[in-house]
N, C-alpha and C. Protein backbone atom coordinates (compact mmCIF):
# COMPACT_ATOMS: atom_id res chain seq x y z
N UNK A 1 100.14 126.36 85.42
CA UNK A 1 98.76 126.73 85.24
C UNK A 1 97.90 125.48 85.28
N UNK A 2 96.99 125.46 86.03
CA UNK A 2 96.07 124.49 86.25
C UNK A 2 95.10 124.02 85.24
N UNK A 3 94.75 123.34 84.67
CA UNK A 3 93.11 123.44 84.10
C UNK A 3 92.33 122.96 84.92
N UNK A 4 90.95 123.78 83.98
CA UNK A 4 90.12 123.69 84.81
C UNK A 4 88.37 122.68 84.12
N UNK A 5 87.67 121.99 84.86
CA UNK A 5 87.16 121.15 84.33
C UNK A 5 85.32 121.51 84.68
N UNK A 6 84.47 122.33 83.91
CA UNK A 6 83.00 122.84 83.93
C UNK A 6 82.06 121.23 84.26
N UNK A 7 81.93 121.40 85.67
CA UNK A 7 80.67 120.20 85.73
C UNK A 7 79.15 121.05 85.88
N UNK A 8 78.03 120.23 84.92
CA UNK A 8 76.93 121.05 85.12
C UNK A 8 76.02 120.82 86.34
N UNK A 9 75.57 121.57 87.08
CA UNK A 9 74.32 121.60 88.14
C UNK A 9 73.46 121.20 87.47
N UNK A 10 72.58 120.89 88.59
CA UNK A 10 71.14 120.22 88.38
C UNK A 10 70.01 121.20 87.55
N UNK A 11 69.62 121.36 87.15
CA UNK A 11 68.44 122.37 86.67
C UNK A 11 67.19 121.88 87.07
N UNK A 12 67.06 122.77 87.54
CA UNK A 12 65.11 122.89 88.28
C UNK A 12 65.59 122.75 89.61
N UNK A 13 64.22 123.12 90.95
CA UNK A 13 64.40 123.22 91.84
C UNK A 13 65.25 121.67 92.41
N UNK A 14 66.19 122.28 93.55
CA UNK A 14 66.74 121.74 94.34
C UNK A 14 65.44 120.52 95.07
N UNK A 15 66.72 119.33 95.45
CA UNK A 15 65.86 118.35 96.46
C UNK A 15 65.42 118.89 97.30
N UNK A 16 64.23 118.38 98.13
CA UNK A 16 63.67 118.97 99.52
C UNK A 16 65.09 118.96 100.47
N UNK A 17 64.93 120.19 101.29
CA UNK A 17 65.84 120.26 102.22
C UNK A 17 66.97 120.79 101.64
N UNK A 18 67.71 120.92 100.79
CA UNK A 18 68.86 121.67 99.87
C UNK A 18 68.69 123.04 99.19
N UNK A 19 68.40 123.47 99.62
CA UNK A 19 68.27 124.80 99.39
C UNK A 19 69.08 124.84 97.96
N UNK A 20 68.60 126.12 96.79
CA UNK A 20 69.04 126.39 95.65
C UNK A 20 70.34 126.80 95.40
N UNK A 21 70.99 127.38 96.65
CA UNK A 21 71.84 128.43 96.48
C UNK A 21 71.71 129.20 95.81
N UNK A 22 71.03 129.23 94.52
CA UNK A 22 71.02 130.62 93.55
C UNK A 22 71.58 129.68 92.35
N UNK A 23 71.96 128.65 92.50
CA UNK A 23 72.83 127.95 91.20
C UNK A 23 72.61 127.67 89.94
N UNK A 24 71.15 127.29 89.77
CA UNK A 24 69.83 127.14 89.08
C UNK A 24 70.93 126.22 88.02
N UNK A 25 70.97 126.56 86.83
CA UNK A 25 71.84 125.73 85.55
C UNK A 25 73.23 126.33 85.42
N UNK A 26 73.47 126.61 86.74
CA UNK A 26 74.75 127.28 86.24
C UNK A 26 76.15 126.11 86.68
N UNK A 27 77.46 126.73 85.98
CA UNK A 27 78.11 125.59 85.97
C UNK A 27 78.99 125.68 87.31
N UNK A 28 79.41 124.82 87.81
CA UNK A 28 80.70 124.56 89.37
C UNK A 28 82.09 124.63 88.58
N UNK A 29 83.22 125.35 89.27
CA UNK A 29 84.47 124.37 88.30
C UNK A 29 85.15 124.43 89.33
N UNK A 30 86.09 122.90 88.79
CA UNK A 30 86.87 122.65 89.88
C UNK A 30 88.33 122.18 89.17
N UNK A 31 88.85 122.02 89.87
CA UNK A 31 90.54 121.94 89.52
C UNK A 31 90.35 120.66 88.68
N UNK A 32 91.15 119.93 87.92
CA UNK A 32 91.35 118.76 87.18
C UNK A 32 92.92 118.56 87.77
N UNK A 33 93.24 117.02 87.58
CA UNK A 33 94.76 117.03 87.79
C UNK A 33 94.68 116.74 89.45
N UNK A 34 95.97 116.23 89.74
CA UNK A 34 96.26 116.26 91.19
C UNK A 34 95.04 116.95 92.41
N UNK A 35 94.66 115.98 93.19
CA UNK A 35 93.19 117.10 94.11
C UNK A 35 94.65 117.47 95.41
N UNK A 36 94.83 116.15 95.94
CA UNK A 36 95.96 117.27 97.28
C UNK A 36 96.64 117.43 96.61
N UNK A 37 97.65 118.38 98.12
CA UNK A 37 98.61 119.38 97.43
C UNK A 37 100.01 118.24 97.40
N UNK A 38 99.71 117.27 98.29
CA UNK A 38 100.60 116.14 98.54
C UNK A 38 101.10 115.63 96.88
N UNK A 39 99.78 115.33 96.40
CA UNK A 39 99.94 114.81 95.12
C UNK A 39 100.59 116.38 93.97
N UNK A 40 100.10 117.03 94.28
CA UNK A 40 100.95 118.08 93.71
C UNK A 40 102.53 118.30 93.41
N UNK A 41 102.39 117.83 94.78
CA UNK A 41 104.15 118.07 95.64
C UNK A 41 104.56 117.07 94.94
N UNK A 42 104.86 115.98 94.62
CA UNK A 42 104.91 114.46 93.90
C UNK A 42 105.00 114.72 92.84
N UNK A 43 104.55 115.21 91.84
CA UNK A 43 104.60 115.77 90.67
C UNK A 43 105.50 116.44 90.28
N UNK A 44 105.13 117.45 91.42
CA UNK A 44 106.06 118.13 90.76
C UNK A 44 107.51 117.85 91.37
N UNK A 45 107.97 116.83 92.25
CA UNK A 45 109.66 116.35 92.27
C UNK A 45 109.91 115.27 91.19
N UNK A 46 108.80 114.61 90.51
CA UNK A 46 108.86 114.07 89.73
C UNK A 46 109.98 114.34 88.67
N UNK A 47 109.23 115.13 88.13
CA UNK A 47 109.40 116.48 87.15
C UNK A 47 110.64 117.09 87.33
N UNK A 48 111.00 117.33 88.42
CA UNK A 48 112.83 118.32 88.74
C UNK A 48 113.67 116.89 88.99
N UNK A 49 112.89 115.69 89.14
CA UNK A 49 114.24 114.48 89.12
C UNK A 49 114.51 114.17 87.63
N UNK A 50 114.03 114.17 86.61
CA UNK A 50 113.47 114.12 85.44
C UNK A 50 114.68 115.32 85.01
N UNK A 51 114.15 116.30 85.45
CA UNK A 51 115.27 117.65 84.83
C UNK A 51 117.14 117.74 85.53
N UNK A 52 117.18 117.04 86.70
CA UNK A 52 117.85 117.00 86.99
C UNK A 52 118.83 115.29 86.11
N UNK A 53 118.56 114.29 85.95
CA UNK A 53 118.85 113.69 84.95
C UNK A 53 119.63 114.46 84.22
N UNK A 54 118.79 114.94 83.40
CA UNK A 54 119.04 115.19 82.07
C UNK A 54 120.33 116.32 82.41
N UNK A 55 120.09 117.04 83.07
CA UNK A 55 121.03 117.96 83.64
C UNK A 55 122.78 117.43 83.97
N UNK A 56 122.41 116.03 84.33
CA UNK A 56 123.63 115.28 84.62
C UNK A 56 124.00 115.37 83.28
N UNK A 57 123.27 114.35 82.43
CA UNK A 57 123.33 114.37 81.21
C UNK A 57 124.64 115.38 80.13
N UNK A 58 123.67 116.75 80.33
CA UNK A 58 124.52 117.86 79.98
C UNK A 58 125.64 117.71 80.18
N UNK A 59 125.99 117.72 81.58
CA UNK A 59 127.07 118.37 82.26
C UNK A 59 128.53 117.01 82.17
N UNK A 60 128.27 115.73 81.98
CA UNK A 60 128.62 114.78 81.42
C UNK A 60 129.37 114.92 79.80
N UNK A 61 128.59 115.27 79.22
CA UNK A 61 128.65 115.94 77.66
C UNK A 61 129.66 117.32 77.52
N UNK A 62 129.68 117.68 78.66
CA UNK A 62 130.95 118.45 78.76
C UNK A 62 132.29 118.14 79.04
N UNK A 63 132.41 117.06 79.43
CA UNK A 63 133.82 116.46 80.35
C UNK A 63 134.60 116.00 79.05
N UNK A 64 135.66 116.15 78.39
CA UNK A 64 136.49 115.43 77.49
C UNK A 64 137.97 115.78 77.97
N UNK A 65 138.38 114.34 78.28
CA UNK A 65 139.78 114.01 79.22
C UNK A 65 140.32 113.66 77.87
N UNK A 66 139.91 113.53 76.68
CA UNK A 66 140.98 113.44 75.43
C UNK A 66 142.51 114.32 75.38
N UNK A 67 141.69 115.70 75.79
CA UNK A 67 142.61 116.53 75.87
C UNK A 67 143.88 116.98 76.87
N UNK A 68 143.44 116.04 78.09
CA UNK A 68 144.31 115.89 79.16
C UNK A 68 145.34 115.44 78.45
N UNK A 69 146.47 115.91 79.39
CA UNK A 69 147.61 115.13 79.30
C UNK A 69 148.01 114.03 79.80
N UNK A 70 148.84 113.00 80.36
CA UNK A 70 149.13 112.18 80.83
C UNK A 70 148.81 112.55 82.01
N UNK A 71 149.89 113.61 82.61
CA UNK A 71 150.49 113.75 83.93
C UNK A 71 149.31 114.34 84.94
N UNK A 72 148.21 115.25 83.86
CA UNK A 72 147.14 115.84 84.22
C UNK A 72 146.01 114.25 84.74
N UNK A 73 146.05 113.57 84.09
CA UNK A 73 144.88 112.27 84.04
C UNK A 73 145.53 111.04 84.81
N UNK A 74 146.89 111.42 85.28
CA UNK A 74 147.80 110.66 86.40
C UNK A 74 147.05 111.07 87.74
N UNK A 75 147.16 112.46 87.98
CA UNK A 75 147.27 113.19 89.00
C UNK A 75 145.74 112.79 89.40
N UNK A 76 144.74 113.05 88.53
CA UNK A 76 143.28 113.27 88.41
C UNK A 76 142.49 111.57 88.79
N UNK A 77 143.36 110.85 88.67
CA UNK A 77 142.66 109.78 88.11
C UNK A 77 142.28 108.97 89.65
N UNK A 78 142.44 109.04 90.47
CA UNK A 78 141.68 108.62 91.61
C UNK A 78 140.17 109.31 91.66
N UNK A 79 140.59 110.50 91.61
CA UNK A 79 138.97 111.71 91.96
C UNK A 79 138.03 110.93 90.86
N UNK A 80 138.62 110.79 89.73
CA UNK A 80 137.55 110.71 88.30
C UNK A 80 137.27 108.87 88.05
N UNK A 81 138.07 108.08 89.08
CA UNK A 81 137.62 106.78 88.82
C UNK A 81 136.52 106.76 89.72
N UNK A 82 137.02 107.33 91.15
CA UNK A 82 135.40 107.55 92.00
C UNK A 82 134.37 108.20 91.30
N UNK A 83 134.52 109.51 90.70
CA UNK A 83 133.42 109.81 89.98
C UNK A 83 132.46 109.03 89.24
N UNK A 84 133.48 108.85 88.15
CA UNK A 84 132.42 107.41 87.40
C UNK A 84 132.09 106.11 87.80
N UNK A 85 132.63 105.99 88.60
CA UNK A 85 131.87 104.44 89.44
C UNK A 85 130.74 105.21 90.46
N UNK A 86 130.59 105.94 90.72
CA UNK A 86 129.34 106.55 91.36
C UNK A 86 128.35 106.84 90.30
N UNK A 87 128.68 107.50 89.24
CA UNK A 87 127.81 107.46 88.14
C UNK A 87 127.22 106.34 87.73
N UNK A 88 128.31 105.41 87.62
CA UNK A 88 128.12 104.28 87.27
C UNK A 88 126.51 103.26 87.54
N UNK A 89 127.08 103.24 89.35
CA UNK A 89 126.49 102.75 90.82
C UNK A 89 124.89 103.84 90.47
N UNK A 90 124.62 104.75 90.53
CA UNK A 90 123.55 105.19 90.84
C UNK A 90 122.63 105.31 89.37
N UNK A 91 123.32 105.55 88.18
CA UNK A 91 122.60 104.99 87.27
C UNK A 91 122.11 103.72 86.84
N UNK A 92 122.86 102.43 87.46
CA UNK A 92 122.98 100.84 87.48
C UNK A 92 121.21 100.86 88.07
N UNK A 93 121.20 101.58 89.66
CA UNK A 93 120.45 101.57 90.53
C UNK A 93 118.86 102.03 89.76
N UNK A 94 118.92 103.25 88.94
CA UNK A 94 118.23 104.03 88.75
C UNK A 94 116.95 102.79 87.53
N UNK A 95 118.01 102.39 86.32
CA UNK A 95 117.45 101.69 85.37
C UNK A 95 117.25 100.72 85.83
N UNK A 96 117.74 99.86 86.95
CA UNK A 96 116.85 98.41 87.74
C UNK A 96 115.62 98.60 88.28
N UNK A 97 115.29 100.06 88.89
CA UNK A 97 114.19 100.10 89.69
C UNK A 97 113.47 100.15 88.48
N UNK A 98 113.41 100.98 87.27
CA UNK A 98 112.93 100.72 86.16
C UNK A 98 112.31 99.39 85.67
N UNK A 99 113.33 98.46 85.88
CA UNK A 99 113.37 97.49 84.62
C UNK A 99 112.45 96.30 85.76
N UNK A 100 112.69 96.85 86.81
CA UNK A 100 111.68 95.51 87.94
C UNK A 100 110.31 96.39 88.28
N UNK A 101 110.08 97.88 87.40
CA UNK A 101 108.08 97.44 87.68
C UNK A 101 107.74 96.84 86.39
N UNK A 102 108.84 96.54 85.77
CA UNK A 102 108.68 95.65 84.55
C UNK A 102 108.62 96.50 82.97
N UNK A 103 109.18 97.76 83.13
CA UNK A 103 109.30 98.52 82.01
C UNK A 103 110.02 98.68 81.26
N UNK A 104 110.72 98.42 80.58
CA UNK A 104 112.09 98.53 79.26
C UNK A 104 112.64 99.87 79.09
N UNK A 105 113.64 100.03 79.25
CA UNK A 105 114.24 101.37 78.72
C UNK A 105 114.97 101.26 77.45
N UNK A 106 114.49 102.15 76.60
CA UNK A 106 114.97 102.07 75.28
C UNK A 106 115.71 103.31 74.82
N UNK A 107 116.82 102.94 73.98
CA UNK A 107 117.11 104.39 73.28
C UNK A 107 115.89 105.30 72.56
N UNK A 108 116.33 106.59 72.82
CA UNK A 108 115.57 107.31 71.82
C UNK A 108 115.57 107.29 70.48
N UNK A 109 114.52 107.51 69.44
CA UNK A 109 114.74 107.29 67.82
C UNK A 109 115.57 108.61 67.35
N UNK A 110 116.14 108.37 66.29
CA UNK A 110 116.84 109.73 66.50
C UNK A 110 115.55 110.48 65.36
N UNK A 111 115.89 111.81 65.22
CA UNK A 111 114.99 112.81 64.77
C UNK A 111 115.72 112.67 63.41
């Protein structure tokens, strides 16, 4: 849902040559927030890279190889060393682009 932002018209007659439209003191509204849809679009992948994170996040928080067995984490353990060195690699990537427009990433406080 958009908001929306009341700018007031002029009151009293219009400049020469501009006709009134009928507008007299009444108000215009126009979108607030993003004007193209470009910038829209931007936003909002923003926003689903943001959810998708966190989504890793989750799904991370599910994995416990405690419970593997040996022979299970023998068998497995090529697939899951690539795994986490890709995790690794693209989160490394993710917090540098961060940390070089010069912003700090910090833990969260806990609640």
């Amino acid at each position: 849902m958009r908001s929306i932002t009341a700018v007031p018209m002029r009151n009293g007659p219009a400049p020469a040559g501009q006709g009134s439209g009928g507008q007299g003191g009444a108000a215009r509204v126009k979108p607030a927030g993003p004007r193209a849809p470009l910038d829209r679009l931007r936003v909002r992948d923003r926003i689903e890279s943001i959810a998708r994170l966190r989504a890793a996040v989750r799904a991370l928080g599910d994995v416990d190889v405690s419970g593997w067995d040996d022979a299970t984490l023998t068998d497995h353990l090529d697939e899951l060393s690539r795994a986490l060195c890709g995790i690794d690699a693209e989160l490394t990537r993710v917090a540098e682009a961060v940390r070089a427009r010069g912003f700090r990433i910090a833990e969260p406080r806990a609640a």
